[in-house]
N, C-alpha and C. Protein backbone atom coordinates (compact mmCIF):
# COMPACT_ATOMS: atom_id res chain seq x y z
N UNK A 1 -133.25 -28.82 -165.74
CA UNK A 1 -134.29 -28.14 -164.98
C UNK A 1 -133.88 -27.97 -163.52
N UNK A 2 -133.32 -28.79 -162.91
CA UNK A 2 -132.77 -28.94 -161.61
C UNK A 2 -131.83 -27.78 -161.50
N UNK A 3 -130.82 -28.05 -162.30
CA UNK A 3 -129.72 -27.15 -162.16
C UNK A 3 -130.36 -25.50 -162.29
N UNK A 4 -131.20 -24.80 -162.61
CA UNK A 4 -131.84 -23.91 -162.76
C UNK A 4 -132.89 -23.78 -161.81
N UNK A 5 -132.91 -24.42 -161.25
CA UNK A 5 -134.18 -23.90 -160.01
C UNK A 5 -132.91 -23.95 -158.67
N UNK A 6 -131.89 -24.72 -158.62
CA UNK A 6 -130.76 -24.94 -157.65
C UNK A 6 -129.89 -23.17 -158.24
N UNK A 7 -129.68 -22.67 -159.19
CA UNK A 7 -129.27 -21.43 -159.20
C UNK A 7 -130.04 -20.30 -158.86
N UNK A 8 -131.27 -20.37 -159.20
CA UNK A 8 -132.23 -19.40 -158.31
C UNK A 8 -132.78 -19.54 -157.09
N UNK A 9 -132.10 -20.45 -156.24
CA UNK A 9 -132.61 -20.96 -155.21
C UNK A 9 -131.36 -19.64 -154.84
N UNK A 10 -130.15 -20.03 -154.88
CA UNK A 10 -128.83 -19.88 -154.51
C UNK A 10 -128.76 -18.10 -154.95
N UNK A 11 -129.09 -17.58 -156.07
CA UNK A 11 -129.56 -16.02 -156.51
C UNK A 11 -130.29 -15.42 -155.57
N UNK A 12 -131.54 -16.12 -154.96
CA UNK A 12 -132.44 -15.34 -154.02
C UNK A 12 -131.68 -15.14 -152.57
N UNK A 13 -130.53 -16.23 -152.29
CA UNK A 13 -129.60 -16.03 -150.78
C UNK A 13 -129.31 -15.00 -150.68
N UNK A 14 -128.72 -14.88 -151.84
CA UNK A 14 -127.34 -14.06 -151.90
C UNK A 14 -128.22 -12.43 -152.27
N UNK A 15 -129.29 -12.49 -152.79
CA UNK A 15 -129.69 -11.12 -153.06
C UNK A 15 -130.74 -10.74 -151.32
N UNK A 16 -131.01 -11.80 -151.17
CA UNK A 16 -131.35 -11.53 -149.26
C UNK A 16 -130.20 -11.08 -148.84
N UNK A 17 -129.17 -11.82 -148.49
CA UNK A 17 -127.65 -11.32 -147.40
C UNK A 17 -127.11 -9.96 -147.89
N UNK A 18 -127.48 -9.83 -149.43
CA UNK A 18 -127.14 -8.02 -149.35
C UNK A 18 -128.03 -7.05 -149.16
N UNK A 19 -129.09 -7.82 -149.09
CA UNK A 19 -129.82 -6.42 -148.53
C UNK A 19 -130.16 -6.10 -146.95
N UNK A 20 -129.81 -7.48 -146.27
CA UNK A 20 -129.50 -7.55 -144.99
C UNK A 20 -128.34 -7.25 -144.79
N UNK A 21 -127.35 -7.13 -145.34
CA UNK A 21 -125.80 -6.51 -145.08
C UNK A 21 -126.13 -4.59 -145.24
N UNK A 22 -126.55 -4.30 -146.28
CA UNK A 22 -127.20 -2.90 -146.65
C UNK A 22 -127.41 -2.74 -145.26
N UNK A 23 -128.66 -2.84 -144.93
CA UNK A 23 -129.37 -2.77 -143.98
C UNK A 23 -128.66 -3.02 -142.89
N UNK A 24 -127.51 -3.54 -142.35
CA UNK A 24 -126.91 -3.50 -141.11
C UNK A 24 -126.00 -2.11 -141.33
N UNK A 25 -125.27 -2.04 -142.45
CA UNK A 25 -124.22 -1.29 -142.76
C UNK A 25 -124.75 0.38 -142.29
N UNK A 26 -126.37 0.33 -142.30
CA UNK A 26 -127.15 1.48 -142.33
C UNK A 26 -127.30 2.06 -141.01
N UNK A 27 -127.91 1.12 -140.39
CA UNK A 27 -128.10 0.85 -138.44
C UNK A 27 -126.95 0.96 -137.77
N UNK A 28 -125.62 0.44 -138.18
CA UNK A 28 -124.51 0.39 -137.65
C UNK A 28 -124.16 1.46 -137.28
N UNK A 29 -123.79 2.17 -138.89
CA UNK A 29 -123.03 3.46 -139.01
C UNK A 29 -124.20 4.28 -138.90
N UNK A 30 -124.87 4.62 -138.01
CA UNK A 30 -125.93 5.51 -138.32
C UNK A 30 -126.36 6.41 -139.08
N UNK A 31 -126.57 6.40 -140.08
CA UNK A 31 -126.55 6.81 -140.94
C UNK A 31 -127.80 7.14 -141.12
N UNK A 32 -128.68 8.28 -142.74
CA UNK A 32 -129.97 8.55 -142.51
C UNK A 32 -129.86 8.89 -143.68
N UNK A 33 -130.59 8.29 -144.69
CA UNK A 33 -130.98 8.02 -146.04
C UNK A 33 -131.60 8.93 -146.35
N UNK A 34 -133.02 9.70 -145.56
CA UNK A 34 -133.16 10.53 -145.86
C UNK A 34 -133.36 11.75 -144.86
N UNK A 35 -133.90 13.61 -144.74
CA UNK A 35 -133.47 13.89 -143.79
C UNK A 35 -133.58 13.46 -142.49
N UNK A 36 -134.57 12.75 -141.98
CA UNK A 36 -135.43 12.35 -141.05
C UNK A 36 -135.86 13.49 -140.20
N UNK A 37 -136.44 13.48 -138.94
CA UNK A 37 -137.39 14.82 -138.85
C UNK A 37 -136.41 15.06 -137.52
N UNK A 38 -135.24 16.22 -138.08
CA UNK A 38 -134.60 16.74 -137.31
C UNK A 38 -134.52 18.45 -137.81
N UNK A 39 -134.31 19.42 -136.79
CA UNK A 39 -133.84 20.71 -137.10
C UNK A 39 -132.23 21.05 -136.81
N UNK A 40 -132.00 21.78 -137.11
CA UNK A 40 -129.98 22.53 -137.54
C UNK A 40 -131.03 23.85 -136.50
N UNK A 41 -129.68 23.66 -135.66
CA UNK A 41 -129.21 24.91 -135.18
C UNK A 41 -127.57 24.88 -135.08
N UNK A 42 -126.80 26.06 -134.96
CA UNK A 42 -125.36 26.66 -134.98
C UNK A 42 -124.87 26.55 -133.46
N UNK A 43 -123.73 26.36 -133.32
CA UNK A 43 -122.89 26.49 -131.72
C UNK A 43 -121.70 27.08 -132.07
N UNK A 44 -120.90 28.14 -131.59
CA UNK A 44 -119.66 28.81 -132.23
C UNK A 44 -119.30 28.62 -131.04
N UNK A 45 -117.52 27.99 -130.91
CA UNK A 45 -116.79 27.69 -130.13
C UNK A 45 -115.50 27.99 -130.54
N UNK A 46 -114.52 28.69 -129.39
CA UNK A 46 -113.51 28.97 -129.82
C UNK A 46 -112.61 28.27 -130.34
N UNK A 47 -112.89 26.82 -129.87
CA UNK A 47 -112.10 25.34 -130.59
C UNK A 47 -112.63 24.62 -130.35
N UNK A 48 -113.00 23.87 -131.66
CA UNK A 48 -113.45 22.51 -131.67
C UNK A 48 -113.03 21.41 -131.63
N UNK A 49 -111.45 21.28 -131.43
CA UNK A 49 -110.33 20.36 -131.76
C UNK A 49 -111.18 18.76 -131.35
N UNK A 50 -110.95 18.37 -131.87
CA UNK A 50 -111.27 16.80 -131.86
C UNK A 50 -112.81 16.55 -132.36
N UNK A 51 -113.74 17.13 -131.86
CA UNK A 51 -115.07 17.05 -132.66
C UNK A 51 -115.34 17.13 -134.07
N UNK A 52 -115.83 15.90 -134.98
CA UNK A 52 -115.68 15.70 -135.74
C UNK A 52 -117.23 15.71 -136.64
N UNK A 53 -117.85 16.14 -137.35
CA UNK A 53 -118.78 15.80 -138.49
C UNK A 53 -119.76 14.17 -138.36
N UNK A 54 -120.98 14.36 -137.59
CA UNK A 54 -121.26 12.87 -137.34
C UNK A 54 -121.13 12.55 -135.73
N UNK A 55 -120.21 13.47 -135.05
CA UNK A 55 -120.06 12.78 -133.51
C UNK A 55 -121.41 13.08 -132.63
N UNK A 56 -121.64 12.84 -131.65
CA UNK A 56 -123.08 12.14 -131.32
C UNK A 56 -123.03 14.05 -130.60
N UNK A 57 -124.67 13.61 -130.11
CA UNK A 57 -124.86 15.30 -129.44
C UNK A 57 -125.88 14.87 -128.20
N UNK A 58 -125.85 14.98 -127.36
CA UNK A 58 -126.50 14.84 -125.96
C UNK A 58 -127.05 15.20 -125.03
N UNK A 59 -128.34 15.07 -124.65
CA UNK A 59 -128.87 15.77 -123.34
C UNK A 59 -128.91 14.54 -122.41
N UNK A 60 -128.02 15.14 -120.96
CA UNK A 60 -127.99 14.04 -119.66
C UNK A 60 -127.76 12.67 -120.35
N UNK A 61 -126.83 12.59 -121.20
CA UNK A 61 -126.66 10.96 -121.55
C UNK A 61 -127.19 10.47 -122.51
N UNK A 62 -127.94 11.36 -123.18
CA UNK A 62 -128.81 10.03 -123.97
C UNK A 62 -128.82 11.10 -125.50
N UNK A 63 -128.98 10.53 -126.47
CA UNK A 63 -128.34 11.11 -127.65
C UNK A 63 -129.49 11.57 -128.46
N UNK A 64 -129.53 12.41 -128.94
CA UNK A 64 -130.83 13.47 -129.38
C UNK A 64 -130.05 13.85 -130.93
N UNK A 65 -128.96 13.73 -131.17
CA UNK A 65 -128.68 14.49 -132.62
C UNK A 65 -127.29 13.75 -132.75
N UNK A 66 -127.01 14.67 -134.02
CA UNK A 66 -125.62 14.72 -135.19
C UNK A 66 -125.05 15.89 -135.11
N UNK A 67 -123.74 15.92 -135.01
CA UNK A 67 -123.21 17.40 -135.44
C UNK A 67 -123.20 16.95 -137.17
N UNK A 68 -123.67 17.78 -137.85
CA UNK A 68 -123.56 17.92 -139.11
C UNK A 68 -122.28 18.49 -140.18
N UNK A 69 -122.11 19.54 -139.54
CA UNK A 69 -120.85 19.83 -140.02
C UNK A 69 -119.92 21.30 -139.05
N UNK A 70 -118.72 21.18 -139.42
CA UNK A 70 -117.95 21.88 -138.59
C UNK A 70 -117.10 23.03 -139.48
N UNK A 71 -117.32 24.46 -139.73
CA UNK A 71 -116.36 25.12 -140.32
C UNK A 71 -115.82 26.75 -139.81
N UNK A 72 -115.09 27.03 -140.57
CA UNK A 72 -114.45 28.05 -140.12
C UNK A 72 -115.27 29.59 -140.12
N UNK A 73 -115.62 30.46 -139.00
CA UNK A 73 -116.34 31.54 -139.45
C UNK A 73 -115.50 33.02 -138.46
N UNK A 74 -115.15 33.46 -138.54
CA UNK A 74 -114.55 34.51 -138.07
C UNK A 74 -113.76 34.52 -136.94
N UNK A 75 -112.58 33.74 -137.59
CA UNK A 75 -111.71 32.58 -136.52
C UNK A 75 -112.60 31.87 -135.35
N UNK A 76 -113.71 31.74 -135.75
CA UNK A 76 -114.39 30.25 -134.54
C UNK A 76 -114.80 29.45 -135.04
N UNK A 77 -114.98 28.06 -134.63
CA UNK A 77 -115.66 26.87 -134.96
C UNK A 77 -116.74 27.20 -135.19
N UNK A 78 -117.61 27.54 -136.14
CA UNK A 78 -119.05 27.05 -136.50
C UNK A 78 -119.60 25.29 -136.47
N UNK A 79 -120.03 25.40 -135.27
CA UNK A 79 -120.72 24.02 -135.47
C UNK A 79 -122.15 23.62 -135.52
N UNK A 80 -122.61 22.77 -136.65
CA UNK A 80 -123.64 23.07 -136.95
C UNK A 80 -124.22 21.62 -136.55
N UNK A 81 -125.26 21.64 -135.87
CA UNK A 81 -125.89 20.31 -134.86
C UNK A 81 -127.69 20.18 -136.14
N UNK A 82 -127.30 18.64 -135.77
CA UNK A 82 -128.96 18.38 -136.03
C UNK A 82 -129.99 18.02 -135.14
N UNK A 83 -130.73 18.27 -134.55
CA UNK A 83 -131.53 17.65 -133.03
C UNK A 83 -132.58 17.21 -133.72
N UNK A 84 -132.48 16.01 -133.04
CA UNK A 84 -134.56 15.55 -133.31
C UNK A 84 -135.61 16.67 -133.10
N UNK A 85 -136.85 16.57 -133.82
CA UNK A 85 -137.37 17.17 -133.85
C UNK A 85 -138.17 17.47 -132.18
N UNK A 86 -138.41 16.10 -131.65
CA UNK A 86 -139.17 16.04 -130.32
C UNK A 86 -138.53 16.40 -128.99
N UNK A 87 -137.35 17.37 -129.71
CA UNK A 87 -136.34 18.08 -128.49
C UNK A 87 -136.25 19.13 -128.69
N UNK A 88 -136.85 20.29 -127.44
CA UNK A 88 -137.03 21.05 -127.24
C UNK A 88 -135.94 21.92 -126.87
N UNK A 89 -135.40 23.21 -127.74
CA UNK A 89 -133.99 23.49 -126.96
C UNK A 89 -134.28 24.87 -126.92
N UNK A 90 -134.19 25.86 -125.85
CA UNK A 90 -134.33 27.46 -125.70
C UNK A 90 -132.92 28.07 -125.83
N UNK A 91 -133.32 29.31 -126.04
CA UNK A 91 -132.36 30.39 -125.93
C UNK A 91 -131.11 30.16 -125.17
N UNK A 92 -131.14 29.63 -123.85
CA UNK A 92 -130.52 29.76 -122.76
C UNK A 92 -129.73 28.57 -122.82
N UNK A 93 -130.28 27.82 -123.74
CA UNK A 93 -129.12 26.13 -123.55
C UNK A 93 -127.39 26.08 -123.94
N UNK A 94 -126.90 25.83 -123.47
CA UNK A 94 -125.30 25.49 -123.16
C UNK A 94 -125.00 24.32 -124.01
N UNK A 95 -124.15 25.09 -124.93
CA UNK A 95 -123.21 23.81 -125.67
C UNK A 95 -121.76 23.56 -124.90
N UNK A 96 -121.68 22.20 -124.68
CA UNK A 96 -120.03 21.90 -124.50
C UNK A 96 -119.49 20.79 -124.92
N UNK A 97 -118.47 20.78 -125.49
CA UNK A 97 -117.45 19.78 -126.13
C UNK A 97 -116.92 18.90 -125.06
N UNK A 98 -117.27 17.96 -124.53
CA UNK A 98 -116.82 16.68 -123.98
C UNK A 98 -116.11 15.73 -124.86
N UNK A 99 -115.60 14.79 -123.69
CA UNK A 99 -114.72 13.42 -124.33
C UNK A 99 -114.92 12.46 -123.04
N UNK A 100 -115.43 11.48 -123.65
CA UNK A 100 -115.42 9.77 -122.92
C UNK A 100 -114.44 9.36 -122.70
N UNK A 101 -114.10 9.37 -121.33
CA UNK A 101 -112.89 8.82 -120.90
C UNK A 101 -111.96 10.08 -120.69
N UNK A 102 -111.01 9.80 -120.29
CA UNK A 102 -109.28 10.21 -120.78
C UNK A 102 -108.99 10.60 -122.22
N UNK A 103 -109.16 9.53 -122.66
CA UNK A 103 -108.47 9.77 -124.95
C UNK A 103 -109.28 9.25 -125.36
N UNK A 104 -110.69 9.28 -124.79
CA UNK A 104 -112.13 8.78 -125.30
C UNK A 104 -112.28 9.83 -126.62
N UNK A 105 -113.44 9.32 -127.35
CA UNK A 105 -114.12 10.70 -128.52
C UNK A 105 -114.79 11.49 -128.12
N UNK A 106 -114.91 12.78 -128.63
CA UNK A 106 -115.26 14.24 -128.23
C UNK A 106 -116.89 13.55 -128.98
N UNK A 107 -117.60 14.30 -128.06
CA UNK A 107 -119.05 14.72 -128.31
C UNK A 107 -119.29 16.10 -128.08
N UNK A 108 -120.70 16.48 -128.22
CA UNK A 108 -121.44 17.27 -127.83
C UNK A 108 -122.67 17.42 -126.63
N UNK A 109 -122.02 17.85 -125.51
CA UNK A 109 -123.26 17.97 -124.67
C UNK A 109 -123.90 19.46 -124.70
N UNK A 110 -125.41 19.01 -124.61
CA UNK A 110 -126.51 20.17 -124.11
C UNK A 110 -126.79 20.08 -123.32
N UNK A 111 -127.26 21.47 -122.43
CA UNK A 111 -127.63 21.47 -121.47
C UNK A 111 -128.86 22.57 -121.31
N UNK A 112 -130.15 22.01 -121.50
CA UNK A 112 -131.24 22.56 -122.26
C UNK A 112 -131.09 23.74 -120.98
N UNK A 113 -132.02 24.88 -121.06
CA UNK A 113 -132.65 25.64 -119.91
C UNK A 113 -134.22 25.43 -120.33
N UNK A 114 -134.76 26.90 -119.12
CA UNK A 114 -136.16 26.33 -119.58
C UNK A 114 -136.91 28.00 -119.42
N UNK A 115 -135.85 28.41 -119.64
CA UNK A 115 -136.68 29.60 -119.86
C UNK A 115 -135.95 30.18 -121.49
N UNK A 116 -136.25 31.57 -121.79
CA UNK A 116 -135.85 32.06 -123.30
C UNK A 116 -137.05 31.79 -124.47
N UNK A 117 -136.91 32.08 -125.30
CA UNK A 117 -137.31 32.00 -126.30
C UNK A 117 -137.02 30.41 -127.30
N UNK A 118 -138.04 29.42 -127.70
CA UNK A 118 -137.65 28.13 -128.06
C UNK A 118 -136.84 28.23 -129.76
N UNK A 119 -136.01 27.60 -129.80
CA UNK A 119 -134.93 27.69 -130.77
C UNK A 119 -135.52 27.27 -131.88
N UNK A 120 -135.55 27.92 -133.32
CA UNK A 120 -136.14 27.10 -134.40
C UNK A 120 -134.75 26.42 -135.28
N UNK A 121 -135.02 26.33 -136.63
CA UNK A 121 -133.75 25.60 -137.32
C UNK A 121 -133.23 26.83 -138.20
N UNK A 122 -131.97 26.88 -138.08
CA UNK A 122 -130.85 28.16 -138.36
C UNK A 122 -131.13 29.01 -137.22
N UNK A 123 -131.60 28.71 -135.92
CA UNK A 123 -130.79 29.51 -134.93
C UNK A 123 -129.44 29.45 -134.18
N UNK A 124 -129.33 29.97 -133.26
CA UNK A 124 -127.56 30.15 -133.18
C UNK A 124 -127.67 29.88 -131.19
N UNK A 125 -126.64 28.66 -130.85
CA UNK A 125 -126.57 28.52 -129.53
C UNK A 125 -125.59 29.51 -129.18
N UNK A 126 -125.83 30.70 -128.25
CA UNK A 126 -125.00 31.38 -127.74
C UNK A 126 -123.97 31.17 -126.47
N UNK A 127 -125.00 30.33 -125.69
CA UNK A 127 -123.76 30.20 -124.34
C UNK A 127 -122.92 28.72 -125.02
N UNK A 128 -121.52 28.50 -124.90
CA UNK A 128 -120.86 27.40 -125.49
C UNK A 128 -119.35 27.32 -124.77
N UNK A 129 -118.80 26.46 -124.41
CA UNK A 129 -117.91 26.00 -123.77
C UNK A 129 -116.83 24.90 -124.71
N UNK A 130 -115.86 25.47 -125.00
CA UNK A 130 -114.58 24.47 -125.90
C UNK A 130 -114.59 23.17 -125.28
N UNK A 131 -113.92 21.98 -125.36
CA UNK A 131 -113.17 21.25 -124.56
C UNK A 131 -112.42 21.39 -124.11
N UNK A 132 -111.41 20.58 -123.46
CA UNK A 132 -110.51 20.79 -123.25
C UNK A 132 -109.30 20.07 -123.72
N UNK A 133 -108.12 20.96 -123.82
CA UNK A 133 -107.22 20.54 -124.31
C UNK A 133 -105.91 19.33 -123.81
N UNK A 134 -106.00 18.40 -123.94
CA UNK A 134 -104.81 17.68 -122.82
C UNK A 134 -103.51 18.00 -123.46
N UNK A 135 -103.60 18.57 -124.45
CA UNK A 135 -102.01 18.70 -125.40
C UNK A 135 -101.80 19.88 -124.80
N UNK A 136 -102.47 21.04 -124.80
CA UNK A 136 -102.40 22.41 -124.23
C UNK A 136 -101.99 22.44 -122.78
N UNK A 137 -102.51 21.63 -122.09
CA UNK A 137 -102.14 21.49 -120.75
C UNK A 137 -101.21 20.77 -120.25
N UNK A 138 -100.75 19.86 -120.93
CA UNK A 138 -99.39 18.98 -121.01
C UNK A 138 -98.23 20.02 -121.11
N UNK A 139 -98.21 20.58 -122.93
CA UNK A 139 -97.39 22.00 -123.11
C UNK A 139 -97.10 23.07 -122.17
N UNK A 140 -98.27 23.10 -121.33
CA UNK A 140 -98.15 24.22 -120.86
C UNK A 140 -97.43 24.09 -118.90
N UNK A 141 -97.41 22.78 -118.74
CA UNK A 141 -97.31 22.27 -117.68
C UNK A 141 -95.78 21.67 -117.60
N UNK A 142 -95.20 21.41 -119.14
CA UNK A 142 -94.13 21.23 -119.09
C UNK A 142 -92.83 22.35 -119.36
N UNK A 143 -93.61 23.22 -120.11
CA UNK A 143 -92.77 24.57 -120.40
C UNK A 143 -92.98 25.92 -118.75
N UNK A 144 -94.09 25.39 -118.05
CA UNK A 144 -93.94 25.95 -116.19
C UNK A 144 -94.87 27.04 -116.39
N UNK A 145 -95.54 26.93 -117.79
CA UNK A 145 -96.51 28.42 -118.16
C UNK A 145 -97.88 27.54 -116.50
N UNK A 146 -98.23 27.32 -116.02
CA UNK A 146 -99.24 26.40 -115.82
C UNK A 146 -99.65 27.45 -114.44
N UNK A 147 -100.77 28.55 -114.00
CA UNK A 147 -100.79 29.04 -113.21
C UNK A 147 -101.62 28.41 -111.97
């Protein structure tokens, strides 16, 4: 009898620590089980090089979305962003491809306006700005192209 209440003692740990492991693994990687209450709008950029599926998206610092996914549409980056719902983005807002640091990771900054027409989900950010390239400018600085 002992030995059987000492194995379900020891069953209930171990089925706690995985669902508390679950549950960190979730928070960590931010991740979102289900959609949660965000809208998709589009950003087309002539290169997206380093921005990746998942990298964070930003107004003044502080993180409002997901890029969702990144593909090819009439030789430009289609990039397709998710924003919280309680962020307001117009016509006029500015996408640009940043990086933290030097050889930090590429994000996404916005830069809302406040006039235009307010953006719903499957609209398209028109003003947009690439990153920049440090390989391109290295290349280009070592071959004397560099004006």
């Amino acid at each position: 009898m002992e030995k059987t209440k000492l194995e379900l003692i020891v069953g209930v740990f171990v089925l706690i620590g995985i669902v508390c492991l679950g549950y960190l693994s979730i928070k960590l990687g931010k991740l979102e089980l289900v959609g949660g209450n965000v809208y998709e709008v589009v950003a087309q950029f002539n290169s997206a090089s380093g921005l990746k599926p998942g990298s964070a998206v930003e107004i003044a610092g502080v993180e409002v979305g997901r890029v969702r996914g990144i593909v090819l549409k009439d030789d430009r980056a289609s990039v397709t962003l998710a924003v919280h719902d309680n962020v307001k983005l117009y016509s006029d807002t500015i996408a640009s491809i940043k990086t933290r640091g030097i050889i930090g990771e590429k994000f996404l900054a916005l830069s809302p306006g406040g006039g235009g027409d307010a953006l719903k989900s499957g609209d398209t950010i028109r003003d947009t700005e690439s990153g920049l390239d440090l390989e391109e400018l290295v290349s280009q600085y070592v071959h004397g192209k560099v004006n």
